[in-house]
C-alpha atoms as a PDB file:
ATOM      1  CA  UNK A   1      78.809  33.237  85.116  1.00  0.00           C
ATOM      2  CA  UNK A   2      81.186  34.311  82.476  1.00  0.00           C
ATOM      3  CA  UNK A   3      80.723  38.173  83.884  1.00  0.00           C
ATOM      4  CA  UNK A   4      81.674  36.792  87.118  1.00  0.00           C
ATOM      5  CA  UNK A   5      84.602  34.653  86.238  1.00  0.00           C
ATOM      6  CA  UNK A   6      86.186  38.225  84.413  1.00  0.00           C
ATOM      7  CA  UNK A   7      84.783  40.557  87.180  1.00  0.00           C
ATOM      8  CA  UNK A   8      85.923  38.675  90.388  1.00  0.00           C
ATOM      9  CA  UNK A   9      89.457  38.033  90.770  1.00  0.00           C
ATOM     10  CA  UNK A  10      89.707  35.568  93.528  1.00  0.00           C
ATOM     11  CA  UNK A  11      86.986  33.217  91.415  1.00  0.00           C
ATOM     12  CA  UNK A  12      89.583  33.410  87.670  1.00  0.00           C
ATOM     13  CA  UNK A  13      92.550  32.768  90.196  1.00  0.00           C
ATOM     14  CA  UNK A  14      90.778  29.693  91.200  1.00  0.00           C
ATOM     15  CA  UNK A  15      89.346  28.698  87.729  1.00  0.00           C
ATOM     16  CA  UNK A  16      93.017  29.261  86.797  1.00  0.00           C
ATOM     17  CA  UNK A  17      94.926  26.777  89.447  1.00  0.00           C
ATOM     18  CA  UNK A  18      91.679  24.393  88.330  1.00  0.00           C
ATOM     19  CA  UNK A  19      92.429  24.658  84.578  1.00  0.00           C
ATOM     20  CA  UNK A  20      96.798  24.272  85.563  1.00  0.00           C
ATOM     21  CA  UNK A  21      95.851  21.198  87.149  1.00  0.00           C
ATOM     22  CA  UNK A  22      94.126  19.810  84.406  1.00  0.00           C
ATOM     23  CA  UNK A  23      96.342  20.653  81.735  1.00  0.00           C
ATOM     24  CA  UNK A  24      99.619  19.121  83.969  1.00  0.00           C
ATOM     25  CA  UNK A  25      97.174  15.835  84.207  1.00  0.00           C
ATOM     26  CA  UNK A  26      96.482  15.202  80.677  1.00  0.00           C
ATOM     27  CA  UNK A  27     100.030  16.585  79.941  1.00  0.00           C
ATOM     28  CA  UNK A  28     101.314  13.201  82.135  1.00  0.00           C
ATOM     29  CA  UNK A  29      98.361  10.939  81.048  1.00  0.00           C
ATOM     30  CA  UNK A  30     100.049  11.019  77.472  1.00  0.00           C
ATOM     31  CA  UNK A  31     103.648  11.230  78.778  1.00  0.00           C
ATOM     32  CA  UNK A  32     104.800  14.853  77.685  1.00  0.00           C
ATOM     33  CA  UNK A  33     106.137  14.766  81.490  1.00  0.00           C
ATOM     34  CA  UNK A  34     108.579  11.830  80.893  1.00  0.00           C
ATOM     35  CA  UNK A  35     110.426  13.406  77.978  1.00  0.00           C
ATOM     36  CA  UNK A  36     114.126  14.848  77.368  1.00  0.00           C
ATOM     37  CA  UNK A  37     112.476  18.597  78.250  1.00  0.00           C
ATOM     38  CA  UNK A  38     111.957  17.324  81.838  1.00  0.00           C
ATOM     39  CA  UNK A  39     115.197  16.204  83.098  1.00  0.00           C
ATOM     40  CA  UNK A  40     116.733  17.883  86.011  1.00  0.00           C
ATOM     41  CA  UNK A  41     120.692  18.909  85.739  1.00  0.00           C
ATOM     42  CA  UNK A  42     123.523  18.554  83.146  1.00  0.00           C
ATOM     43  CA  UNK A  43     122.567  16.342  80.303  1.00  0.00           C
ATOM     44  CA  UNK A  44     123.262  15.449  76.988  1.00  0.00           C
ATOM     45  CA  UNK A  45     120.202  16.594  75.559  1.00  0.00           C
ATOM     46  CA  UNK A  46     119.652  19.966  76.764  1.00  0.00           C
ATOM     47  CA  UNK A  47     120.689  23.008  74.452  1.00  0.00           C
ATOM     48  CA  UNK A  48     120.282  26.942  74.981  1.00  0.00           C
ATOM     49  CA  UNK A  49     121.094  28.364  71.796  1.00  0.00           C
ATOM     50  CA  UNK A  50     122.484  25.660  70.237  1.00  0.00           C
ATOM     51  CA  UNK A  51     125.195  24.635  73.005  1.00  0.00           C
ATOM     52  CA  UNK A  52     124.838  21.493  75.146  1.00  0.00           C
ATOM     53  CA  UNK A  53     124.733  22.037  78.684  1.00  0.00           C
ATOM     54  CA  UNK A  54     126.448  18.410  79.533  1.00  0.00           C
ATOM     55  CA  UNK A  55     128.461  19.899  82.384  1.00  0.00           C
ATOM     56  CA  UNK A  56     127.859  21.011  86.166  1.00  0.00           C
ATOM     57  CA  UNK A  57     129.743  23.973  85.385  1.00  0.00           C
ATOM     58  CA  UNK A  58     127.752  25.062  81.947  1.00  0.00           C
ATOM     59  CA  UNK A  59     124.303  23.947  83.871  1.00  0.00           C
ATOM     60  CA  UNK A  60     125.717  26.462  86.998  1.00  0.00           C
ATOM     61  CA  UNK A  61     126.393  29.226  84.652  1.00  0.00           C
ATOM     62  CA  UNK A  62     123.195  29.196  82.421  1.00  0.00           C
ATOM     63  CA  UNK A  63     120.953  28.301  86.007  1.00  0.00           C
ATOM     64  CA  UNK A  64     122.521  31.527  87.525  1.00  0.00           C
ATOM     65  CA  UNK A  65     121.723  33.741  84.461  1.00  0.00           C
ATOM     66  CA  UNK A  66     118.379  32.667  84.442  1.00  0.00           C
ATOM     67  CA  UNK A  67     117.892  33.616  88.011  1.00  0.00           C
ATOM     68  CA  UNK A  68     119.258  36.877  87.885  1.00  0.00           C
ATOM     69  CA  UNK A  69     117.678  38.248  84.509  1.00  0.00           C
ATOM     70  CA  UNK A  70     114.722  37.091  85.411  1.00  0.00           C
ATOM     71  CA  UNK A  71     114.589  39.024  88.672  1.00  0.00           C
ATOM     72  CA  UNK A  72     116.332  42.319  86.617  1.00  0.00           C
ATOM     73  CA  UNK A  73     113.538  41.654  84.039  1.00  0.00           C
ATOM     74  CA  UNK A  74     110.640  41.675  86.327  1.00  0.00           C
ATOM     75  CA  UNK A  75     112.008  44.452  88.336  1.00  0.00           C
ATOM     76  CA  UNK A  76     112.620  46.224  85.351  1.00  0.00           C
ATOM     77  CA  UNK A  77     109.186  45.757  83.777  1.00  0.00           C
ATOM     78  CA  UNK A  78     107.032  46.386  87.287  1.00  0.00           C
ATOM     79  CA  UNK A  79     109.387  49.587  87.688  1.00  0.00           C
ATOM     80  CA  UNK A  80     108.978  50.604  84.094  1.00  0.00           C
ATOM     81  CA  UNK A  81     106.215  49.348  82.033  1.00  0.00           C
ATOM     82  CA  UNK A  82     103.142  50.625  84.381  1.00  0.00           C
ATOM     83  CA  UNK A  83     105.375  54.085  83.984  1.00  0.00           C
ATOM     84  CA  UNK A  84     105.144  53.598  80.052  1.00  0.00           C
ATOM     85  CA  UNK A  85     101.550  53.003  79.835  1.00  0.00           C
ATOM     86  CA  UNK A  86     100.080  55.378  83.303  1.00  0.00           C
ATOM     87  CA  UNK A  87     102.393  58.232  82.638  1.00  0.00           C
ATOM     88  CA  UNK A  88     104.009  58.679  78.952  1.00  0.00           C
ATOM     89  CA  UNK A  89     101.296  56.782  76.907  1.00  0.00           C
ATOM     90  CA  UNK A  90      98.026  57.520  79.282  1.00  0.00           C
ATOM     91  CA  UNK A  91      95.802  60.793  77.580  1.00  0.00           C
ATOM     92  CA  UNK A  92      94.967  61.845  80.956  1.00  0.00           C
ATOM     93  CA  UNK A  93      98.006  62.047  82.005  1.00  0.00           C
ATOM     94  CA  UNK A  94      98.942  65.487  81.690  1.00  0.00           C
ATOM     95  CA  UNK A  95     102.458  66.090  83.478  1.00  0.00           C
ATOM     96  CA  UNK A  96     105.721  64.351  82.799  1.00  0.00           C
ATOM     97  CA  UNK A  97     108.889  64.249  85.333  1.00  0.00           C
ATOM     98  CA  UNK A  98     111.464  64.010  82.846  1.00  0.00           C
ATOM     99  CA  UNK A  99     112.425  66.462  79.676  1.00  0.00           C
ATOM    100  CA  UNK A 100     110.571  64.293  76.502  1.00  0.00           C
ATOM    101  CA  UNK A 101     113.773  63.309  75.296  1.00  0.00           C
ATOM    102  CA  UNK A 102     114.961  61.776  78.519  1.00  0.00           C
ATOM    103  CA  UNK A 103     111.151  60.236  78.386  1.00  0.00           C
ATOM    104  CA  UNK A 104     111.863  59.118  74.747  1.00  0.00           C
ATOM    105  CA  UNK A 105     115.353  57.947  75.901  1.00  0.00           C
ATOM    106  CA  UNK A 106     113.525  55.365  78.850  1.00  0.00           C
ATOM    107  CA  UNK A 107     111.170  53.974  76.317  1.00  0.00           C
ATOM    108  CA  UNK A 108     113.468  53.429  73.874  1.00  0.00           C
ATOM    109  CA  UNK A 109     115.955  51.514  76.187  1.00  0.00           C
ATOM    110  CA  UNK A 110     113.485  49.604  78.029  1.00  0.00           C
ATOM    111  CA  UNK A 111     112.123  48.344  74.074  1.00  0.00           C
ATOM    112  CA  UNK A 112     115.533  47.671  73.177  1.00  0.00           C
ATOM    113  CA  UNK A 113     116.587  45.449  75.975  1.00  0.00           C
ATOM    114  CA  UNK A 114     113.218  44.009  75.823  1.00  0.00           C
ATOM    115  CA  UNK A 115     114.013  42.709  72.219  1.00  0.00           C
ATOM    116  CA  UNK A 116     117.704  41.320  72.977  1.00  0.00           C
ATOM    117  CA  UNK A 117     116.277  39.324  76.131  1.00  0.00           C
ATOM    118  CA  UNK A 118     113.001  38.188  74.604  1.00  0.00           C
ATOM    119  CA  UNK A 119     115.623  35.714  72.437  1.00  0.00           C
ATOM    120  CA  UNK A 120     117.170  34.601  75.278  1.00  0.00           C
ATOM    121  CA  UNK A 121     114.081  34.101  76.601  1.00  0.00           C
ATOM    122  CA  UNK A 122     112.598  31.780  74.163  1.00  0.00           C
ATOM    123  CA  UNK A 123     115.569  29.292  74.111  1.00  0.00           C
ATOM    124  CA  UNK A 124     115.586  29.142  77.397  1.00  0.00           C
ATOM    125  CA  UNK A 125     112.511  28.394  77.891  1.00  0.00           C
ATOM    126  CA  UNK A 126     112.870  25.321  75.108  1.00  0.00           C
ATOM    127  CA  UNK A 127     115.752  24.558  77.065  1.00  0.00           C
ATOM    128  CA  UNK A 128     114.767  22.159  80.074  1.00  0.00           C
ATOM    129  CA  UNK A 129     112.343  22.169  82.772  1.00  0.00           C
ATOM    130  CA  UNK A 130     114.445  22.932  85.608  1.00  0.00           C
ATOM    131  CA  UNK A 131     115.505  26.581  83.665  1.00  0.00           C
ATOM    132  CA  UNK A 132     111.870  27.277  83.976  1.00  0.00           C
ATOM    133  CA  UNK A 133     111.439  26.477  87.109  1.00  0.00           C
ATOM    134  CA  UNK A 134     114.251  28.490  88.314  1.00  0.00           C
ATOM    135  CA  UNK A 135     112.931  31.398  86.175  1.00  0.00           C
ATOM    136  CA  UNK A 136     109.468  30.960  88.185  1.00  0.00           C
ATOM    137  CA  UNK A 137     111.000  30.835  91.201  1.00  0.00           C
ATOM    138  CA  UNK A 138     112.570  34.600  90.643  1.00  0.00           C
ATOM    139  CA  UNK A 139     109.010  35.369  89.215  1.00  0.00           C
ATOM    140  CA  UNK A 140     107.646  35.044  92.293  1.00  0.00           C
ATOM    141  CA  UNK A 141     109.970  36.330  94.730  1.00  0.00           C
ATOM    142  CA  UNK A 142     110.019  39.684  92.865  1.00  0.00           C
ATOM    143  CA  UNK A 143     106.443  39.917  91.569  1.00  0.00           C
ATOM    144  CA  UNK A 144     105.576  39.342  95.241  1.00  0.00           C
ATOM    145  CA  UNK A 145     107.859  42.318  96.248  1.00  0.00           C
ATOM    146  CA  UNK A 146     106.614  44.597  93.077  1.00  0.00           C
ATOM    147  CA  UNK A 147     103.109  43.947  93.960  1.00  0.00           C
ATOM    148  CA  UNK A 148     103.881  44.644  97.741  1.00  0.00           C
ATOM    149  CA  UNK A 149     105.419  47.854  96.513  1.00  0.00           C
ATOM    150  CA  UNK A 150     102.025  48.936  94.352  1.00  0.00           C
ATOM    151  CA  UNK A 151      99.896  47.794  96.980  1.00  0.00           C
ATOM    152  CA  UNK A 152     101.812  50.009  99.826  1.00  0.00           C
ATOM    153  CA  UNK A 153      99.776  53.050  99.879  1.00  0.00           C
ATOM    154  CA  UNK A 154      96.454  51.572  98.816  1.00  0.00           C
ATOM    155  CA  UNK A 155      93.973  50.539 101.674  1.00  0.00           C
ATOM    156  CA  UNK A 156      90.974  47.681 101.594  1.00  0.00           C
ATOM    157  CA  UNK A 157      87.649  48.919 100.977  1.00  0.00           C
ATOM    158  CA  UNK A 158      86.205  46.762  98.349  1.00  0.00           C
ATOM    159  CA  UNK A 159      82.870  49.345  98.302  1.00  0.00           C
ATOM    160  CA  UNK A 160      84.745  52.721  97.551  1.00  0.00           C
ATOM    161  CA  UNK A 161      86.667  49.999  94.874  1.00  0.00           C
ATOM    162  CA  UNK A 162      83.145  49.328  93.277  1.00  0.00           C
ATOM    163  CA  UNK A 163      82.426  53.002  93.203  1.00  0.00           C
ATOM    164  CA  UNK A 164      85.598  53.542  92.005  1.00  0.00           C
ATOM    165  CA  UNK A 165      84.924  51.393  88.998  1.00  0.00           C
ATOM    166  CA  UNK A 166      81.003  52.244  88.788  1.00  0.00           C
ATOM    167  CA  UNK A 167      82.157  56.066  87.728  1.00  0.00           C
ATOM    168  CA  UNK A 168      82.052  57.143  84.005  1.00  0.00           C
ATOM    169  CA  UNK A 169      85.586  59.009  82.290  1.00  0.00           C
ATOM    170  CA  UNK A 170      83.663  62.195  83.141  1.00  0.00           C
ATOM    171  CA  UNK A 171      82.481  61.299  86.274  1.00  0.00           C
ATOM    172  CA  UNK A 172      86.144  60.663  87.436  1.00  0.00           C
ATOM    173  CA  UNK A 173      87.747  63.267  85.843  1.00  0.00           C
ATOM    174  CA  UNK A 174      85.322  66.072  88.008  1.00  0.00           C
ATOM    175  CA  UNK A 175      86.513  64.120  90.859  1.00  0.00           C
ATOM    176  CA  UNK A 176      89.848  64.227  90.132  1.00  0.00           C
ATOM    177  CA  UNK A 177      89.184  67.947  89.014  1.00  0.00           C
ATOM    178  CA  UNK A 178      87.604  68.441  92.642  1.00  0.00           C
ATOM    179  CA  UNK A 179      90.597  66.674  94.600  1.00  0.00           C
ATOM    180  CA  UNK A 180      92.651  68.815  92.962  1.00  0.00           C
ATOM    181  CA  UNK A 181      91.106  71.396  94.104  1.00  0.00           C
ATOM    182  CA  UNK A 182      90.971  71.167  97.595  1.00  0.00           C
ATOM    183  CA  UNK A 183      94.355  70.283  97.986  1.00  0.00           C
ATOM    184  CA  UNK A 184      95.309  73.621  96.237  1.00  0.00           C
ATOM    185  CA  UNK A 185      93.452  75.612  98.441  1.00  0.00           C
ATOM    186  CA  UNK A 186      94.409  73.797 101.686  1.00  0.00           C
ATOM    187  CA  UNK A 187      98.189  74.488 100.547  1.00  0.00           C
ATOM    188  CA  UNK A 188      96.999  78.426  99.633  1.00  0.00           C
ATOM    189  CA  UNK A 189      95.484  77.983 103.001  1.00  0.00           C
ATOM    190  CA  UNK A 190      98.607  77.079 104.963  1.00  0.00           C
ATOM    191  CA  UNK A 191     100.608  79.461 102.810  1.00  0.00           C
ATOM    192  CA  UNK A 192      98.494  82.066 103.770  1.00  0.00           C
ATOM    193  CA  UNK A 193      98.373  81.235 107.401  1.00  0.00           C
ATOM    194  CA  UNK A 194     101.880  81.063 107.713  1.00  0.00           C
ATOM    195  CA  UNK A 195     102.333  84.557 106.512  1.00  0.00           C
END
């Protein structure tokens, strides 16, 4: 069952909503959901960083940041981070598209900024409920685009996916080897046709 729950998707999706539900139940069983961290709007009692956010206008201002950086950030990370770990830090990966130091230059930014805005981050997050819900609302409107965007050249076929993930590192790197070659020789072939 356990194999299952990690293998299958759809079923740790599902386990997941189950477990949310449960967790938001006993959460308002012992009142966590009635507290200060819950109310919607200006109040007295909600800081970011140490300054009250007691006004419309303050509330506005911090309720628009989070909306934007959170749909930079996501952007950001689905544009950048698979790059990081597919293309720079992945063995296989023998090609780059950019001089190292422009390479080291990207990874160094995208760790920087990642640093500044995780402490933004955080006290927003202790902030109030309606910052977070705000922040999950840009979540999902650009996770939904960024997985659209991954997903655009890919087709359904869950038994070439099982193959896929059957093969050994060998076993996929003569395939690759083997793709690679046929496409070289069908562009020798056109070359040479065309001549």
């Amino acid at each position: 069952m356990i194999d299952a729950l990690f293998d299958d998707k759809r079923i740790i999706s599902g386990f997941l909503l189950c477990w949310l539900a449960i967790v938001l139940i006993i959460f308002k069983d012992i009142g966590l959901l009635d507290t200060n961290f819950m109310t919607l709007g200006p109040s007295e009692n909600t800081l970011f960083m140490g300054m009250k956010i007691n006004t419309w206008y303050k509330w506005g201002m911090v309720a628009a940041y989070t909306f934007i950086n959170t749909s930079v950030n996501d952007f950001m990370s689905d544009a950048i981070s698979p790059w990081i770990l597919n293309t720079i830090t992945d063995h296989k990966t023998k090609f780059i598209p950019y001089p190292k130091l422009v390479c080291l230059f990207v990874t160094q930014v995208w760790s920087l900024y990642c640093n500044i805005m995780g402490v933004f981050s955080i006290f927003l997050a202790m902030s109030q409920i309606d910052f977070v819900l705000i922040r999950m609302t840009a979540d999902l409107m650009v996770n939904a685009y960024t997985t659209t965007k991954f997903m655009r050249n890919k087709s359904f076929c869950p038994i070439k996916y099982q193959r896929y993930m059957d093969y050994t590192d060998t076993e996929m790197t003569n395939l690759q080897t083997e793709d690679t070659d046929k496409t070289t020789r069908g562009i020798e072939g056109t070359a040479t046709g065309n001549a």
